[in-house]
PDB file of N, CA and C in Angstrom:
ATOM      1  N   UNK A   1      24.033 -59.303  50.730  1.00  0.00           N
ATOM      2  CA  UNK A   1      24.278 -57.872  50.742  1.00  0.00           C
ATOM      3  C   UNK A   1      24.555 -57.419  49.302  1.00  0.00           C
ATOM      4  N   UNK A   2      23.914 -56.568  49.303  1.00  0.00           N
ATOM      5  CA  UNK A   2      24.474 -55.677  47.697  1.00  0.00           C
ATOM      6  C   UNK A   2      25.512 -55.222  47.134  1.00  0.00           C
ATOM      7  N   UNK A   3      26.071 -55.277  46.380  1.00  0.00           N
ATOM      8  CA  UNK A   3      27.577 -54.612  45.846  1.00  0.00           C
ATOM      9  C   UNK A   3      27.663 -53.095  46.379  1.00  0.00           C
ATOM     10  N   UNK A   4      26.234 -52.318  46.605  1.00  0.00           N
ATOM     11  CA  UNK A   4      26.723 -50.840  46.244  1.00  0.00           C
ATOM     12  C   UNK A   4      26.441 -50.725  48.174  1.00  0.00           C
ATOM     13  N   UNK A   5      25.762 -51.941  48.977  1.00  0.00           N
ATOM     14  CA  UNK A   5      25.638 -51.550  50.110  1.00  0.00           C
ATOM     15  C   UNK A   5      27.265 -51.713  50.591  1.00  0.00           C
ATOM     16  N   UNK A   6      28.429 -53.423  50.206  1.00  0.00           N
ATOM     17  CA  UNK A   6      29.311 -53.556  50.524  1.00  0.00           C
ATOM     18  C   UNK A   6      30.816 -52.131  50.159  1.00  0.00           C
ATOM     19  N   UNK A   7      30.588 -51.592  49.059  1.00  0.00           N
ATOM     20  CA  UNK A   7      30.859 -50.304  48.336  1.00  0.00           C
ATOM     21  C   UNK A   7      31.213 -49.218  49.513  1.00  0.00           C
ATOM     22  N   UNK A   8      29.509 -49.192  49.861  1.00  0.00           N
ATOM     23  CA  UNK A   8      29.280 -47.619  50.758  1.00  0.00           C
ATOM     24  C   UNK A   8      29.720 -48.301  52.284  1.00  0.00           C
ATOM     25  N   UNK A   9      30.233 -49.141  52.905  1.00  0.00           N
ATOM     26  CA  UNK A   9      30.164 -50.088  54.111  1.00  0.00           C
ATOM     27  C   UNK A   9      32.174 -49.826  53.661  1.00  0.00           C
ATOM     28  N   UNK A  10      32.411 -50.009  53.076  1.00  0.00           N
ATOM     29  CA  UNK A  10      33.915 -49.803  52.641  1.00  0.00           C
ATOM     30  C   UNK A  10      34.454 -48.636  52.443  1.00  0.00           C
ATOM     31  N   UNK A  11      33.907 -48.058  52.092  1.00  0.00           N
ATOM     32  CA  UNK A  11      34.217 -46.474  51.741  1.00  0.00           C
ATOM     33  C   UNK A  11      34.400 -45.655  53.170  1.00  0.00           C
ATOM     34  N   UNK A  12      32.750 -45.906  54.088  1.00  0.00           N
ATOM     35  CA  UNK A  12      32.944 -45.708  55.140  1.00  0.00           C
ATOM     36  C   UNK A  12      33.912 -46.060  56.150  1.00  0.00           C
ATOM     37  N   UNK A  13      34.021 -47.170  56.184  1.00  0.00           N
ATOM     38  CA  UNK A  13      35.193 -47.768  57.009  1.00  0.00           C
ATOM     39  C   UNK A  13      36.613 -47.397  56.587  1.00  0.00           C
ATOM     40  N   UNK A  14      36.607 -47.102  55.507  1.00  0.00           N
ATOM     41  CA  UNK A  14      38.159 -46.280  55.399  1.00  0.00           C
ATOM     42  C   UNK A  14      38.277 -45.030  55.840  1.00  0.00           C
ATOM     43  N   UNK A  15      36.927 -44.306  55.770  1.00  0.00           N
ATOM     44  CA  UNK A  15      37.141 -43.110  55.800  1.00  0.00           C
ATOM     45  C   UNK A  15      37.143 -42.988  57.738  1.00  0.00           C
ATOM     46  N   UNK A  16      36.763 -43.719  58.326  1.00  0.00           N
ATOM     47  CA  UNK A  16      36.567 -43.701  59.919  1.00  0.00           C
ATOM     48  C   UNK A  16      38.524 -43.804  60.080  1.00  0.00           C
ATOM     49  N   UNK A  17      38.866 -45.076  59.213  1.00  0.00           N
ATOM     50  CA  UNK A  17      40.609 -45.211  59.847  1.00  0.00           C
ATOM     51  C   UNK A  17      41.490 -43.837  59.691  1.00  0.00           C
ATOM     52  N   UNK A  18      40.927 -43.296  58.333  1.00  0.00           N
ATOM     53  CA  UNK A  18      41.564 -42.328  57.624  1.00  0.00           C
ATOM     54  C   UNK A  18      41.422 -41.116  59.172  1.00  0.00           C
ATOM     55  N   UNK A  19      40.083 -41.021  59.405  1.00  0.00           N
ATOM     56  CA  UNK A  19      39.850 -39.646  60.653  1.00  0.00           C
ATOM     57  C   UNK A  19      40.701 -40.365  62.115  1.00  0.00           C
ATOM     58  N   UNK A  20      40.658 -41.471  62.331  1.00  0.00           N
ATOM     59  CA  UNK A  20      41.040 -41.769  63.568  1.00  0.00           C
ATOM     60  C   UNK A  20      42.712 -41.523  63.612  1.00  0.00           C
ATOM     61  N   UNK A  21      43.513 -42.167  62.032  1.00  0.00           N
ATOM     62  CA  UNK A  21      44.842 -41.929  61.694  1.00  0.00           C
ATOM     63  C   UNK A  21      45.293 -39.947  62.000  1.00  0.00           C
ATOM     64  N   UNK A  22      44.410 -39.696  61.403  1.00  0.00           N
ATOM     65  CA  UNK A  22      44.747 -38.526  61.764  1.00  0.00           C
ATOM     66  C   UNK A  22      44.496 -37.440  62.841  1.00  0.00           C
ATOM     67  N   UNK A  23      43.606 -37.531  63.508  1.00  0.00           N
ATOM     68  CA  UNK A  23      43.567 -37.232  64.897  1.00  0.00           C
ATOM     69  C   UNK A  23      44.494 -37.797  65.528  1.00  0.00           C
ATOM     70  N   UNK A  24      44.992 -38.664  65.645  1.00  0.00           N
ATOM     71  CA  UNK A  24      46.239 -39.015  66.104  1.00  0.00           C
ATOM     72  C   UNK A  24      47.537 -38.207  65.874  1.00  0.00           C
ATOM     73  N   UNK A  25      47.605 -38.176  64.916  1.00  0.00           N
ATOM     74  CA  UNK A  25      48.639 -37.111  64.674  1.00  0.00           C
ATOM     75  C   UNK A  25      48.604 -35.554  64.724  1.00  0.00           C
ATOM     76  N   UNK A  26      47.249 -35.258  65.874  1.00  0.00           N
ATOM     77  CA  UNK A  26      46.974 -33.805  66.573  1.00  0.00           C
ATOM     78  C   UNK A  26      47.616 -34.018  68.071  1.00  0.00           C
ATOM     79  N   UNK A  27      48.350 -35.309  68.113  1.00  0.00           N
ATOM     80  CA  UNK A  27      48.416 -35.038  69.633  1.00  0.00           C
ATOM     81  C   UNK A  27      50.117 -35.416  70.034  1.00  0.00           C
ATOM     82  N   UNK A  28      50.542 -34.562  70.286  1.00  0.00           N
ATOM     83  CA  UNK A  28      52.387 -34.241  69.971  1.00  0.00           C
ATOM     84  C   UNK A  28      52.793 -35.724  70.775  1.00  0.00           C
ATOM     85  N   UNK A  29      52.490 -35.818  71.898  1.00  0.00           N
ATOM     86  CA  UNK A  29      53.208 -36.871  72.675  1.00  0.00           C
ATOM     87  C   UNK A  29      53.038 -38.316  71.749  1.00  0.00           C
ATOM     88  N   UNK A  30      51.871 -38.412  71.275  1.00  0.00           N
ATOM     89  CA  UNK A  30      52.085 -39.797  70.187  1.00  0.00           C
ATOM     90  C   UNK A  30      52.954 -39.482  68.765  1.00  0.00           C
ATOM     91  N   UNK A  31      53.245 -38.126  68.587  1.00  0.00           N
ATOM     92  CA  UNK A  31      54.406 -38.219  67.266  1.00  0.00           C
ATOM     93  C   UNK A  31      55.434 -38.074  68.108  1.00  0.00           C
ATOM     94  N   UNK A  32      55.957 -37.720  69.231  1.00  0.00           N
ATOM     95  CA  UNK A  32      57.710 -37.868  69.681  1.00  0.00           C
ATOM     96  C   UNK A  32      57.427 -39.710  69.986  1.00  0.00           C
ATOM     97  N   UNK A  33      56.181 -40.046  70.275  1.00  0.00           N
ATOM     98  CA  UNK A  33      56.676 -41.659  70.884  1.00  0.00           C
ATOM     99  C   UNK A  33      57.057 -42.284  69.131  1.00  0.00           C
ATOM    100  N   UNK A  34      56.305 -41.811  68.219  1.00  0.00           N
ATOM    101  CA  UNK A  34      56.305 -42.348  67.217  1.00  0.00           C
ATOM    102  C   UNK A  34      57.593 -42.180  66.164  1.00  0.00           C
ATOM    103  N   UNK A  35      57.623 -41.266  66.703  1.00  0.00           N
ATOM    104  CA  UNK A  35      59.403 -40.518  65.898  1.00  0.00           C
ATOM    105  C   UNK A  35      60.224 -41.277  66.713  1.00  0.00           C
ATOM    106  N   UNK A  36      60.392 -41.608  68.115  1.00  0.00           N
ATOM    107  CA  UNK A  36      61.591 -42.488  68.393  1.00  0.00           C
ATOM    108  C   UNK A  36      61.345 -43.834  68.669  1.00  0.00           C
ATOM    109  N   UNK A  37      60.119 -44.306  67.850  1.00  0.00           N
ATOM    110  CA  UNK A  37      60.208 -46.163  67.507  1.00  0.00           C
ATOM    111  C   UNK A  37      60.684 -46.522  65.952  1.00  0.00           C
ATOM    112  N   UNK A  38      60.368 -45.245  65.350  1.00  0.00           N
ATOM    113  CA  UNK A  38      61.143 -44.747  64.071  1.00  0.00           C
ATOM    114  C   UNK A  38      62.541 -44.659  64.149  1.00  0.00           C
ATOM    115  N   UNK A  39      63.094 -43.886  64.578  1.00  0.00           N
ATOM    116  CA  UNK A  39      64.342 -43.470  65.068  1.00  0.00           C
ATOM    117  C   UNK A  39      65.219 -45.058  65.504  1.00  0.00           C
ATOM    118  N   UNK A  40      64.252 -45.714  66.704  1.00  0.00           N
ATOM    119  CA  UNK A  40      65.104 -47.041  67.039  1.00  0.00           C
ATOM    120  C   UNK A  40      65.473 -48.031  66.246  1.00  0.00           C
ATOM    121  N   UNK A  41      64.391 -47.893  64.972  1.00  0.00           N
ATOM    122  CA  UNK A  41      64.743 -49.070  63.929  1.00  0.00           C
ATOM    123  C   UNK A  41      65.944 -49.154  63.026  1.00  0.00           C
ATOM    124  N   UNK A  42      66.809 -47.751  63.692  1.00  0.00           N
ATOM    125  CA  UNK A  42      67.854 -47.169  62.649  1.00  0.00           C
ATOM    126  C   UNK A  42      69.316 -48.019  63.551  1.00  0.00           C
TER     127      UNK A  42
END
């Protein structure tokens, strides 16, 4: 594989975690679950 194919194959794949990370955080019931596994570590 090519440097600039492994490059654009990386770039992409971050950018898929980056959209999936944040759609996640459009949907309230996964930030209160996420705020109090946060919260429990205290």
């Amino acid at each position: 594989m090519k440097p600039h194919t492994k490059r654009l194959l990386a770039w992409v794949s971050a950018s898929i975690a980056l959209l999936l990370v944040f759609a996640l955080y459009t949907r309230p019931d996964f930030m209160v679950t996420l705020s109090q596994q946060v919260w429990a570590c205290f």
